[in-house]
C-alpha atoms as a PDB file:
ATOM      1  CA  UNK A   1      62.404  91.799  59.348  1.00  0.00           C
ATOM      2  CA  UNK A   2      60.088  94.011  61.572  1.00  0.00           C
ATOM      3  CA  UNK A   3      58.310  90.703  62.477  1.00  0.00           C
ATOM      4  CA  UNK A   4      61.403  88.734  63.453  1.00  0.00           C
ATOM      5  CA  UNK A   5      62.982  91.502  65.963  1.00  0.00           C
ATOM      6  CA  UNK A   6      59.185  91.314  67.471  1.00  0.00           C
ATOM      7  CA  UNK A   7      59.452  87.752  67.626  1.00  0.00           C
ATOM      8  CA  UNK A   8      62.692  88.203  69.517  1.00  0.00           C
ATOM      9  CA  UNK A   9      61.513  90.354  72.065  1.00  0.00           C
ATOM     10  CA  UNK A  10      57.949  88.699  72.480  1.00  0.00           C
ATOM     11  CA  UNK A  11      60.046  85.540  73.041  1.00  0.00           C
ATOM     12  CA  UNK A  12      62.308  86.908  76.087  1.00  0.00           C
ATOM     13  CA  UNK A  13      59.144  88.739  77.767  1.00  0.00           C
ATOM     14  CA  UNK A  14      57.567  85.276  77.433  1.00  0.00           C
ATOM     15  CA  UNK A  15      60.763  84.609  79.419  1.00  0.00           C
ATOM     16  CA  UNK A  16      61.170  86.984  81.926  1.00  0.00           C
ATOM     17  CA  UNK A  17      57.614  89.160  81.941  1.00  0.00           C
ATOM     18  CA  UNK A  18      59.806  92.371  82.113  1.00  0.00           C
ATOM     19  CA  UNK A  19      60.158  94.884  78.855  1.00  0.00           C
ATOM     20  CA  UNK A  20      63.597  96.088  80.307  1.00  0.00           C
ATOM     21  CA  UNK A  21      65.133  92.684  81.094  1.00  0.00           C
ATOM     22  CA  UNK A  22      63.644  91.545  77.285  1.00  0.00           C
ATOM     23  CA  UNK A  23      64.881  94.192  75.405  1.00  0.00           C
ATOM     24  CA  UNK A  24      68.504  93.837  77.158  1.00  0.00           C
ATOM     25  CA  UNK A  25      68.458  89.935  76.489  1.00  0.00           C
ATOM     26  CA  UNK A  26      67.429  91.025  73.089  1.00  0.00           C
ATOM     27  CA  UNK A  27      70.620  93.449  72.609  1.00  0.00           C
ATOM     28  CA  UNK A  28      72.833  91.360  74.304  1.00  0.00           C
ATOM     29  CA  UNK A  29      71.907  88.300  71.904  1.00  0.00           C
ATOM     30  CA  UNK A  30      72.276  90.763  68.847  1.00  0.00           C
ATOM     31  CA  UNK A  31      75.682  91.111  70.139  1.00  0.00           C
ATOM     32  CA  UNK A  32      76.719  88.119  70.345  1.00  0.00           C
ATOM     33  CA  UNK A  33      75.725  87.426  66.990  1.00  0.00           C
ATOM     34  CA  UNK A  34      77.882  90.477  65.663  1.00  0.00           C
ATOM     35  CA  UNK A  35      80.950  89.442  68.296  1.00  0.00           C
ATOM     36  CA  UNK A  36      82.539  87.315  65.073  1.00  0.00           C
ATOM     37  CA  UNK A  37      82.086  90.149  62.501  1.00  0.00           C
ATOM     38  CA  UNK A  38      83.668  92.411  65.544  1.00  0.00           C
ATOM     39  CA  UNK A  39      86.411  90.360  66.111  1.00  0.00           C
ATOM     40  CA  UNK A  40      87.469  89.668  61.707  1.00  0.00           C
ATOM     41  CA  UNK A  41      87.145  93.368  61.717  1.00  0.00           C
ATOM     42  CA  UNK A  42      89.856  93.920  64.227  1.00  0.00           C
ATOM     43  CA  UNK A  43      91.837  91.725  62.994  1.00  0.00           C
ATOM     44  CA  UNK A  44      91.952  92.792  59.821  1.00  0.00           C
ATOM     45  CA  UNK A  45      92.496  96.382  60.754  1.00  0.00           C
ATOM     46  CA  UNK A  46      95.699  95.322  62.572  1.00  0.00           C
ATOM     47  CA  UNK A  47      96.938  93.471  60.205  1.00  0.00           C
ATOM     48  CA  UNK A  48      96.761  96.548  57.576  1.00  0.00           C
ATOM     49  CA  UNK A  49      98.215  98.676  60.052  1.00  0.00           C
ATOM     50  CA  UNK A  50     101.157  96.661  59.956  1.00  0.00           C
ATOM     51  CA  UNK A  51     101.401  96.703  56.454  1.00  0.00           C
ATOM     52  CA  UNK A  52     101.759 100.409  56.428  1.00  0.00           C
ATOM     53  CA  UNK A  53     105.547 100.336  55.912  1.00  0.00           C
ATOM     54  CA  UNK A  54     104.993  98.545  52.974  1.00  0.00           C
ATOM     55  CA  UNK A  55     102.286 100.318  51.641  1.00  0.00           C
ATOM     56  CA  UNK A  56     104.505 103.685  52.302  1.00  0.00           C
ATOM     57  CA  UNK A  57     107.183 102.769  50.336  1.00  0.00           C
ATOM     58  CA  UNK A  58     104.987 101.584  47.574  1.00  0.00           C
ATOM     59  CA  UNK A  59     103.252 105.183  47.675  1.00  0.00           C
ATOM     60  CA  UNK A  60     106.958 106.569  47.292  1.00  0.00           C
ATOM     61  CA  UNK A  61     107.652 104.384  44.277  1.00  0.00           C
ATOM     62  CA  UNK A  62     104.441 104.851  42.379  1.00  0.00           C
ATOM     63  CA  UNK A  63     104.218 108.724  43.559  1.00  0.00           C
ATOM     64  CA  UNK A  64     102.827 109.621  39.600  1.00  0.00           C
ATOM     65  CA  UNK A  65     101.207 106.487  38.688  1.00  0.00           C
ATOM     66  CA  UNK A  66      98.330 105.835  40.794  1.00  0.00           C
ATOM     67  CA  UNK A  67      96.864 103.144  38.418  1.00  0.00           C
ATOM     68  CA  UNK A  68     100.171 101.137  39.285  1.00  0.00           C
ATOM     69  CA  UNK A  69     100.163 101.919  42.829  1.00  0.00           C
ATOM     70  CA  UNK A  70      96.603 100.479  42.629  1.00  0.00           C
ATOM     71  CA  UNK A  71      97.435  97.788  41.449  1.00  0.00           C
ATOM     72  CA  UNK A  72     100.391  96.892  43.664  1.00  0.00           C
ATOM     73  CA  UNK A  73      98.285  97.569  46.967  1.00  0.00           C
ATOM     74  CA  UNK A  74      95.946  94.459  45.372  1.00  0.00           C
ATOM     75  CA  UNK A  75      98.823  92.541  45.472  1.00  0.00           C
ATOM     76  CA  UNK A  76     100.043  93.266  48.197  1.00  0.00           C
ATOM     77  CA  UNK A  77      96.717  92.972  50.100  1.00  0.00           C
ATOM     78  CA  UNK A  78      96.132  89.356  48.023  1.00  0.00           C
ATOM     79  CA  UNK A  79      99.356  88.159  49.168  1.00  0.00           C
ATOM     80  CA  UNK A  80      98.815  88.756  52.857  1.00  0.00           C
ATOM     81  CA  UNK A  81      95.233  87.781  52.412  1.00  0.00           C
ATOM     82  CA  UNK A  82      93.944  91.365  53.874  1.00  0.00           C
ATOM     83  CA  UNK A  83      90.556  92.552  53.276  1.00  0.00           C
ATOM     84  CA  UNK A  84      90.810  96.432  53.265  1.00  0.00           C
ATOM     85  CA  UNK A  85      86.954  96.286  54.024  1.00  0.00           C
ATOM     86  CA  UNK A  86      87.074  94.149  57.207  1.00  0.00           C
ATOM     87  CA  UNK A  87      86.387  96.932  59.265  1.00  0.00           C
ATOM     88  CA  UNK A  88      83.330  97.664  58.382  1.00  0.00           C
ATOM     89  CA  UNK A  89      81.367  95.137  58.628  1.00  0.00           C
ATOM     90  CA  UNK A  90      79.918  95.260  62.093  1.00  0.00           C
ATOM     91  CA  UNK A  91      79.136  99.063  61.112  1.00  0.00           C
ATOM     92  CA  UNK A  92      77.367  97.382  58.126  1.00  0.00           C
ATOM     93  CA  UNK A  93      75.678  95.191  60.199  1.00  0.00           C
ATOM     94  CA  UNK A  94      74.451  96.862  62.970  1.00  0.00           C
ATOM     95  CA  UNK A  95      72.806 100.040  60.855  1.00  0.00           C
ATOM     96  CA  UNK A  96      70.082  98.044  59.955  1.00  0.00           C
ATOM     97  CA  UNK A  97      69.634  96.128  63.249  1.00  0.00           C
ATOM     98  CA  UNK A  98      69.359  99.719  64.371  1.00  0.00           C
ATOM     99  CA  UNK A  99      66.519 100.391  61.896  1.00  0.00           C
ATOM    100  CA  UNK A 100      65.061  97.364  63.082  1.00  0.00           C
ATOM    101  CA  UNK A 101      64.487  97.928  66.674  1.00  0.00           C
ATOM    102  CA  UNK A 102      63.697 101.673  66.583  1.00  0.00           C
ATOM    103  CA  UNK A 103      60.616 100.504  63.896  1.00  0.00           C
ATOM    104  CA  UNK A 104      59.508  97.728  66.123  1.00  0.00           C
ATOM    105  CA  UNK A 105      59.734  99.407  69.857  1.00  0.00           C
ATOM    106  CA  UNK A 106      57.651 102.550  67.781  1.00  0.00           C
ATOM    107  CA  UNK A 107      55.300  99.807  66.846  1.00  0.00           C
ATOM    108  CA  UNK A 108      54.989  97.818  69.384  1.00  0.00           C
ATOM    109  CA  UNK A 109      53.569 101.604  71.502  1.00  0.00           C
ATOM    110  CA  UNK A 110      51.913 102.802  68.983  1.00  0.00           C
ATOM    111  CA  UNK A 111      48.558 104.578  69.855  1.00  0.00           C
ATOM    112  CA  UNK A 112      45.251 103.254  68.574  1.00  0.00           C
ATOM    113  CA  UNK A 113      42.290 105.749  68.035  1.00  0.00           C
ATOM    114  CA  UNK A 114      41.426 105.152  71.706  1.00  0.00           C
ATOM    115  CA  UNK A 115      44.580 106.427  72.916  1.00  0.00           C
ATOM    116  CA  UNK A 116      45.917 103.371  74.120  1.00  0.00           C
ATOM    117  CA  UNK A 117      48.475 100.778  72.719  1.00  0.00           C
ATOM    118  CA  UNK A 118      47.927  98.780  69.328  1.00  0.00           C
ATOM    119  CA  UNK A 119      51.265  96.632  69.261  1.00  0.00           C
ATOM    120  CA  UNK A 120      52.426  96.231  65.798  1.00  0.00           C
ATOM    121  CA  UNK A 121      54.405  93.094  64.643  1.00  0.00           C
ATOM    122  CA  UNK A 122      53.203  90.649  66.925  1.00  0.00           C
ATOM    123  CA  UNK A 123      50.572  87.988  66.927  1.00  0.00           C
ATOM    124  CA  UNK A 124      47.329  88.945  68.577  1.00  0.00           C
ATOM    125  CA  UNK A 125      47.881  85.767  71.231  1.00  0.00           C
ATOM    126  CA  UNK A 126      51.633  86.669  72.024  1.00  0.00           C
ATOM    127  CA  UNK A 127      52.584  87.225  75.711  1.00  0.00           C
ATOM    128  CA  UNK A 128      53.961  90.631  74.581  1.00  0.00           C
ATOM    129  CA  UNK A 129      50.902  91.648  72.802  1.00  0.00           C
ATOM    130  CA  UNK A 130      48.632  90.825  76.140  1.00  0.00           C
ATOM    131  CA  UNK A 131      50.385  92.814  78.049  1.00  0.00           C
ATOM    132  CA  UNK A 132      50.324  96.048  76.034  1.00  0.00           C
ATOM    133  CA  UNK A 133      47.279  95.118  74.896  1.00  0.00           C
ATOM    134  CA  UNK A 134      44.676  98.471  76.074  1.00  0.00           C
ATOM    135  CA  UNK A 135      47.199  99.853  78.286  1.00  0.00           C
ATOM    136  CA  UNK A 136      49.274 103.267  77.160  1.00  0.00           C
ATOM    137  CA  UNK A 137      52.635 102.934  78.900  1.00  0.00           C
ATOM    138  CA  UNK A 138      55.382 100.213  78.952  1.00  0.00           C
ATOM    139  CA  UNK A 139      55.904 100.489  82.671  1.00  0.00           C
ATOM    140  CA  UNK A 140      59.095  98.936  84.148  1.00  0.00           C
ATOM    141  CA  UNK A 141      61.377  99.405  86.986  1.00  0.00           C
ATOM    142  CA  UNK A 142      59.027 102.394  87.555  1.00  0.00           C
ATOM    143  CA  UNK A 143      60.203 103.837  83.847  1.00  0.00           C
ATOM    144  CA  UNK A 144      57.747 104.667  81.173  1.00  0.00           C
ATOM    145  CA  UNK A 145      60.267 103.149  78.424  1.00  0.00           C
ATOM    146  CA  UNK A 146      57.505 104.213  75.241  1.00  0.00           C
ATOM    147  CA  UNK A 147      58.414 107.733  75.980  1.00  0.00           C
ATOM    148  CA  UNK A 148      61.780 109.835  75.357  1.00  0.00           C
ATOM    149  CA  UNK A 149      63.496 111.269  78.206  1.00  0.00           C
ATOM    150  CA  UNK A 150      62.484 114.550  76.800  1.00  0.00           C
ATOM    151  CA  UNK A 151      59.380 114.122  77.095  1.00  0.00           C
ATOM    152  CA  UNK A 152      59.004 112.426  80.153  1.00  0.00           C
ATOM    153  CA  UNK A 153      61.106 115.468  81.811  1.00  0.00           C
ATOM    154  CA  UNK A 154      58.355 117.908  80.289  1.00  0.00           C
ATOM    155  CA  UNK A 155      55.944 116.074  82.008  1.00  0.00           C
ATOM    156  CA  UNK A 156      57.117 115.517  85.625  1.00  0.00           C
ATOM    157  CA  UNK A 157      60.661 117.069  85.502  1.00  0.00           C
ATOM    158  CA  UNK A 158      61.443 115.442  89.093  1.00  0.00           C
ATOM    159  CA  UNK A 159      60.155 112.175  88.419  1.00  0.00           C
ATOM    160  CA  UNK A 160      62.045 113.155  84.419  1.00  0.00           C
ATOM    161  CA  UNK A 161      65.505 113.193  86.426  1.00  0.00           C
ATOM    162  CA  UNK A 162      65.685 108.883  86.331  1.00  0.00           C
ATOM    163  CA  UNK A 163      65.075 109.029  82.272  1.00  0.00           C
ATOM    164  CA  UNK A 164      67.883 111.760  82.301  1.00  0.00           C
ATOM    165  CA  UNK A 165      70.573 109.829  84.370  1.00  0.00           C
ATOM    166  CA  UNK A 166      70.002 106.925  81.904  1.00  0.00           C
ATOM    167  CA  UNK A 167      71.257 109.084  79.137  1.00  0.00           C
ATOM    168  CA  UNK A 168      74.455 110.907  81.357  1.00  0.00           C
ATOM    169  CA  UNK A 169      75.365 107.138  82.103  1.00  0.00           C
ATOM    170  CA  UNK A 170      74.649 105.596  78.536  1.00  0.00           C
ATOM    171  CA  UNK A 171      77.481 108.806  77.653  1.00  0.00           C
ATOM    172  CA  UNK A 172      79.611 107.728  80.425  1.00  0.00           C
ATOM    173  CA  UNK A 173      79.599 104.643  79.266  1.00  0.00           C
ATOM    174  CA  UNK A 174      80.467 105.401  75.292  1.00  0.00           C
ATOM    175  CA  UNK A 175      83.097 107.803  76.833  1.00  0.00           C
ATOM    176  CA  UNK A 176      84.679 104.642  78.275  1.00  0.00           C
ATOM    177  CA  UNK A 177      84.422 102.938  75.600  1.00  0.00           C
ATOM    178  CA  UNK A 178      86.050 105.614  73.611  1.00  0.00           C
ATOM    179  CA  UNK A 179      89.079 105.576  75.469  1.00  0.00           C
ATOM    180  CA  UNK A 180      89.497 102.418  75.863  1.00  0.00           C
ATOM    181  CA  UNK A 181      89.973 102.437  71.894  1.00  0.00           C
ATOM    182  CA  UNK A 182      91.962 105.414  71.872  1.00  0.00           C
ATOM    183  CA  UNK A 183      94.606 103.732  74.456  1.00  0.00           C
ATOM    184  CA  UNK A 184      95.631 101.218  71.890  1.00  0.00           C
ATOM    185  CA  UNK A 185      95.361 104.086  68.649  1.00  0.00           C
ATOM    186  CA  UNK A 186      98.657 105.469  68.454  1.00  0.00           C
ATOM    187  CA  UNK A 187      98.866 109.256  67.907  1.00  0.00           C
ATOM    188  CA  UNK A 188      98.078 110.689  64.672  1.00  0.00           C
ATOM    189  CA  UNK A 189     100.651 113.659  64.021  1.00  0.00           C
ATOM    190  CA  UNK A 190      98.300 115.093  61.039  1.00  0.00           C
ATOM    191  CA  UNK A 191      95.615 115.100  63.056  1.00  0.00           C
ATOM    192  CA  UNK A 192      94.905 118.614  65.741  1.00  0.00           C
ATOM    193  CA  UNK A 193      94.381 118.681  69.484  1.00  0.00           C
ATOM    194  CA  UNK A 194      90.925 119.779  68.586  1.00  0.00           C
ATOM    195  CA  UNK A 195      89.963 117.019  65.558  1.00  0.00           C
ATOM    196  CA  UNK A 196      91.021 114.502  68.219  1.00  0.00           C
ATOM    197  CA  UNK A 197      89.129 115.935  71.106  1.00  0.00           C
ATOM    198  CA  UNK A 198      86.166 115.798  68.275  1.00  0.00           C
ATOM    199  CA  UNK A 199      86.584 112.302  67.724  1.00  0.00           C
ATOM    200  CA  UNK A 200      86.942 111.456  71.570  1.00  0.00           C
ATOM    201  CA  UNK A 201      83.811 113.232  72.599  1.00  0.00           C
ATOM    202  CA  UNK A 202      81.536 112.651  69.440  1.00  0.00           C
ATOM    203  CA  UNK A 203      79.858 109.414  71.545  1.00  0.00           C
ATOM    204  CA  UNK A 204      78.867 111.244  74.131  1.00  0.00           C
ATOM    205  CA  UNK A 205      77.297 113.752  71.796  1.00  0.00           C
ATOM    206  CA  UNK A 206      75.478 110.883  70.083  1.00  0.00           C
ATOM    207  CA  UNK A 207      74.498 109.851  73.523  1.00  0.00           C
ATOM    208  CA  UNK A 208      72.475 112.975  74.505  1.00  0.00           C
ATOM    209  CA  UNK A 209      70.570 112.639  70.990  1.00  0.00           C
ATOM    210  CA  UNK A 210      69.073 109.870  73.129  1.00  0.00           C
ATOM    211  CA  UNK A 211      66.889 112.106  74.656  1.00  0.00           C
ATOM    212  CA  UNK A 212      64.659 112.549  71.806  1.00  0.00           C
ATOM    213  CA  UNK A 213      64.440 108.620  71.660  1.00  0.00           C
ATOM    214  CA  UNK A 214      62.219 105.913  73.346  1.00  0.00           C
ATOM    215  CA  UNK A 215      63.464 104.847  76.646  1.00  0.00           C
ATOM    216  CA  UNK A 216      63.119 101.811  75.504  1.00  0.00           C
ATOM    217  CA  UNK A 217      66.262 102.603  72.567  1.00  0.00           C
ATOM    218  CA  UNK A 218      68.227 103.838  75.683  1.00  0.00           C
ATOM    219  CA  UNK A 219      68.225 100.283  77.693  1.00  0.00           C
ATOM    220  CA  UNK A 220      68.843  98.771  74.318  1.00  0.00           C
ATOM    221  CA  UNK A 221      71.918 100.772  74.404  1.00  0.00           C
ATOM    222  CA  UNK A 222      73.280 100.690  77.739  1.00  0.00           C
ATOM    223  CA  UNK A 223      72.879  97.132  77.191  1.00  0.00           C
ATOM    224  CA  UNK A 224      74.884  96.601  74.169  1.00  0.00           C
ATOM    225  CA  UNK A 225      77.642  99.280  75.532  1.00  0.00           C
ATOM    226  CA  UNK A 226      78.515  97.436  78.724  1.00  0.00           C
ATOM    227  CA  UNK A 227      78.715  94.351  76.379  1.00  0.00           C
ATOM    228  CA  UNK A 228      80.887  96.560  73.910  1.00  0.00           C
ATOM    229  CA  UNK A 229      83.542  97.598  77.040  1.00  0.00           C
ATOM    230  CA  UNK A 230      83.944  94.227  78.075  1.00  0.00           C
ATOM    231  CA  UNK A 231      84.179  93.316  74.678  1.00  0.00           C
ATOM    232  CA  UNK A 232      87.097  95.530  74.086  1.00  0.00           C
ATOM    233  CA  UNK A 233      89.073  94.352  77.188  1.00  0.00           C
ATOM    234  CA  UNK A 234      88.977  91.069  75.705  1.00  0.00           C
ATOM    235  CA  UNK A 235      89.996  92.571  72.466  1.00  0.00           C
ATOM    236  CA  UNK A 236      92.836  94.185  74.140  1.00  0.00           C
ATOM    237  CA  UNK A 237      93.779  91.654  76.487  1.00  0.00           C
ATOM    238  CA  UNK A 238      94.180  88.900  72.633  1.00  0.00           C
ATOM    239  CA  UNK A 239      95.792  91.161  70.377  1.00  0.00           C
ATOM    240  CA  UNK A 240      97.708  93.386  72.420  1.00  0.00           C
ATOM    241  CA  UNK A 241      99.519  90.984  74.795  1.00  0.00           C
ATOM    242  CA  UNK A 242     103.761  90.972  74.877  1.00  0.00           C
ATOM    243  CA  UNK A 243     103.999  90.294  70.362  1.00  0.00           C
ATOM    244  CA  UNK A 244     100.772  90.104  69.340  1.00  0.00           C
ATOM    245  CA  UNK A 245      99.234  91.432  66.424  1.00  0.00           C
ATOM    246  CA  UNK A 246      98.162  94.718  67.891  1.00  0.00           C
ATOM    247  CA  UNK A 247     101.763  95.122  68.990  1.00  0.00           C
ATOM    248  CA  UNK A 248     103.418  94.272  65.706  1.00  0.00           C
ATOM    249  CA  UNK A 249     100.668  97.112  64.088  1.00  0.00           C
ATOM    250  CA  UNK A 250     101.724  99.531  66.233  1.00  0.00           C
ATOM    251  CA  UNK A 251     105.502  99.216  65.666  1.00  0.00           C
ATOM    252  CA  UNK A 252     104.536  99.143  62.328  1.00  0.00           C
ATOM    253  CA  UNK A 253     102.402 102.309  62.726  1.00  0.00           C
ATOM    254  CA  UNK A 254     105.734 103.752  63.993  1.00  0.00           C
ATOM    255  CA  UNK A 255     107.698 102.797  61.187  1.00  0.00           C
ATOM    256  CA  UNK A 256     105.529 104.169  58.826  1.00  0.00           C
ATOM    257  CA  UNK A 257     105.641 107.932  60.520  1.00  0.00           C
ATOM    258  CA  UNK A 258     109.071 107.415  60.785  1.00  0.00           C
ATOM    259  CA  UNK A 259     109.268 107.118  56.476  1.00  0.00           C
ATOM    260  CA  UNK A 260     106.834 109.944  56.268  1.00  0.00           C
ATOM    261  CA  UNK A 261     109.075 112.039  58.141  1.00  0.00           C
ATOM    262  CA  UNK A 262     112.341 110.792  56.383  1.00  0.00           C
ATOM    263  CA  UNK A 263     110.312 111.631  53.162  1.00  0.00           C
ATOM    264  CA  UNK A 264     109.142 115.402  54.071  1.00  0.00           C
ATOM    265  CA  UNK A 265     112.317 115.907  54.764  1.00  0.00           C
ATOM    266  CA  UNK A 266     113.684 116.619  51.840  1.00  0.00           C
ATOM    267  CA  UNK A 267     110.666 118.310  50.303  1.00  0.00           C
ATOM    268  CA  UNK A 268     110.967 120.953  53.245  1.00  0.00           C
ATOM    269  CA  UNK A 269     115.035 121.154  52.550  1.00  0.00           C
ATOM    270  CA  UNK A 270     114.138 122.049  49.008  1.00  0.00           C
ATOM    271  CA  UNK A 271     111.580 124.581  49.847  1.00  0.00           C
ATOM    272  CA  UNK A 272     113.665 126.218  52.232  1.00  0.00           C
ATOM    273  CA  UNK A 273     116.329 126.583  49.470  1.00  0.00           C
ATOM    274  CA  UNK A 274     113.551 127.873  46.760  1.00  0.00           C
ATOM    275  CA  UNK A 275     112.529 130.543  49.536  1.00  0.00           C
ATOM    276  CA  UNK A 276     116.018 131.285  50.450  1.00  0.00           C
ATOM    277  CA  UNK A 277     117.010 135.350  49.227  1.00  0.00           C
ATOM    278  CA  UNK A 278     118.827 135.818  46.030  1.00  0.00           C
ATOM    279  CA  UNK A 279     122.403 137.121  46.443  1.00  0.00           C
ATOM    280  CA  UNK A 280     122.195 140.410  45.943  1.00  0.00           C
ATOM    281  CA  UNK A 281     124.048 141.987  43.273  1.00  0.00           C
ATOM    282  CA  UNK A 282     125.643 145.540  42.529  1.00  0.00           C
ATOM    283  CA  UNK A 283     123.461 148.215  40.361  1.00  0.00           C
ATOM    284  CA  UNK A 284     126.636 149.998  39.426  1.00  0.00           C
ATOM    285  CA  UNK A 285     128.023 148.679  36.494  1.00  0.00           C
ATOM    286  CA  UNK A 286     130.442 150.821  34.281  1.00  0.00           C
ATOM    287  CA  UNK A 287     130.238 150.562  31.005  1.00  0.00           C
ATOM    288  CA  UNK A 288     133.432 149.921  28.200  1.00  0.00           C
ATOM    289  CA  UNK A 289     135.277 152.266  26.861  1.00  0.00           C
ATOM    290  CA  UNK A 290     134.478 151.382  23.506  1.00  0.00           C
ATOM    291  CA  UNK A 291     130.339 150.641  23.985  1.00  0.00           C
ATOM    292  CA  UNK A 292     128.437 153.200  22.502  1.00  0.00           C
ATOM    293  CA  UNK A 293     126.373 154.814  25.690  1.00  0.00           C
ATOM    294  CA  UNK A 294     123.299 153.789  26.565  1.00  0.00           C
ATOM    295  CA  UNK A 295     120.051 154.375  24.089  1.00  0.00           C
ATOM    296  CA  UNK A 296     118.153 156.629  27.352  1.00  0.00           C
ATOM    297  CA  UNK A 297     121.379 159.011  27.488  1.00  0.00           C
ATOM    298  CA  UNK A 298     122.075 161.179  25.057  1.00  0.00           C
ATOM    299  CA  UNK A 299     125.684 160.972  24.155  1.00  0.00           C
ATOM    300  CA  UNK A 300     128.277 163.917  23.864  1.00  0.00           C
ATOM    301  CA  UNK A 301     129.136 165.586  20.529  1.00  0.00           C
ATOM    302  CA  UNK A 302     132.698 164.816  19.690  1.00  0.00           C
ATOM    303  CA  UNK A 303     134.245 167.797  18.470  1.00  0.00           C
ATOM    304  CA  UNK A 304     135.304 167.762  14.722  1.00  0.00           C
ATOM    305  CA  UNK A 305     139.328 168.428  15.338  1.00  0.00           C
ATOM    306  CA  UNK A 306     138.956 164.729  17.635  1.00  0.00           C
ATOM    307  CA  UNK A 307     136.849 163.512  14.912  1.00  0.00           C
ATOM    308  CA  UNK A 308     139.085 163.992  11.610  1.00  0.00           C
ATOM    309  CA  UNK A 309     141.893 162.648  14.247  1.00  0.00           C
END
């Protein structure tokens, strides 16, 4: 596997003689290759969202029996032919593609006993392995891309700025992204102002881990996150057009808060009732004339002319 993402990028260097521009072409054609899974995934995550009326009501009906309720979302999900897995399978595929490059950019700079480059991965006659054969940087567009921004600020913190505005606009550009996504989400009432403002800015945050990362990892990246954003106006430009799918999902998304709220309704009525003060009732209570008094009182003698009486 190590050998064939090599081969990739030895191929478009061959091409293009620039490590950048060859690591880009290599991203974006990983991409494309993924674009299908992308695009299955999205649908199928739209049409489950607009199964979610139906999937509420059967949660209502088979409240106690989750075996049965099981078994009905099978059904249901067989007779609409939905895949409740869909989703994940570009986040399936791309984990390991991930793996993948970060092994072979490591090993393509990695530093013989002579303290300069012994490319792993690659034939000793490849174009790629020439050119970083005895050398110890991966020079281009002026960038050192086999070290991390980190590092390259530690070194020359002026020169260090350039590696540093590749990682504030790789987290522009996820922030973007991000939103772009959250436009079409609809609103999640269970969720807080703070989860959500989590969820918006954890990209970012996964962006600035990119300073401890080959350069190299950051073009890969930027590359494959301007392909992502135009990806997703597509996306939304397909689905979410006047009654398409992603239109129909989110009315559906609707309906189903609308039955959750019908539903807590009555819950919340009966709690109110259960936590509603008991009358209160009189202490006084006077006892009958003919009950005897009570046991903690003594009673009064009853003098013996009353008592023959």
């Amino acid at each position: 596997m190590f050998q064939a993402g090599a081969w990739l990028i030895d191929t478009t260097y061959g091409w293009v003689h620039n490590y950048a521009l060859a690591i880009s072409l290599v991203a974006l054609a990983i991409m494309l290759l993924i674009t299908p899974l992308t695009m299955k995934s999205t649908k199928g995550m739209l049409e489950m969202q607009r199964l979610q009326p139906e999937m509420k009501k059967l949660q209502n009906q088979y409240k106690g029996d989750r075996q049965k309720l099981n078994e009905e979302m099978m059904k249901l999900y067989q007779e609409h032919k939905v895949n409740p897995l869909a989703s994940c399978l570009p986040l399936l595929a791309q984990m390991p593609v991930f793996i993948i490059m970060f092994r072979v950019l490591r090993g393509l700079t990695q530093l013989g006993s002579n303290g300069m480059f012994d490319p792993k991965y690659v034939s000793d006659g490849s174009d790629l392995s020439v050119a970083l054969h005895k050398v110890n940087k991966m020079m281009s567009f002026g960038l050192d891309l086999a070290i991390s921004p980190s590092q390259a600020m530690k070194e020359n913190f002026a020169h260090g700025i350039w590696y540093a505005l590749l990682v504030v606009l790789l987290g522009g550009l996820f922030l973007v992204q991000q939103r772009m996504v959250a436009s079409r989400t609809p609103t999640n009432a269970s969720m807080s102002p703070t989860q959500a403002k989590v969820m918006q800015y954890m990209p970012v945050a996964f962006a600035l881990f990119q300073v401890f990362l080959p350069t190299s990892l950051v073009v890969y990246y930027l590359t494959q996150t301007v392909f992502r954003i135009l990806q997703q106006g597509y996306i939304t430009r397909r689905f979410y057009g006047e009654d398409g799918l992603g239109r129909q999902a989110q009315a559906a998304s609707a309906t189903a808060r609308e039955l959750g709220k019908d539903d807590a309704k009555p819950s919340k009525q009966k709690n109110e009732q259960s936590q509603a003060p008991a009358p209160i009732q009189s202490k006084r209570v006077t006892p009958s004339k003919n009950r005897p008094a009570p046991s903690g009182r003594p009673s009064r003698p009853v003098p013996p002319s009353k008592r023959n009486k």
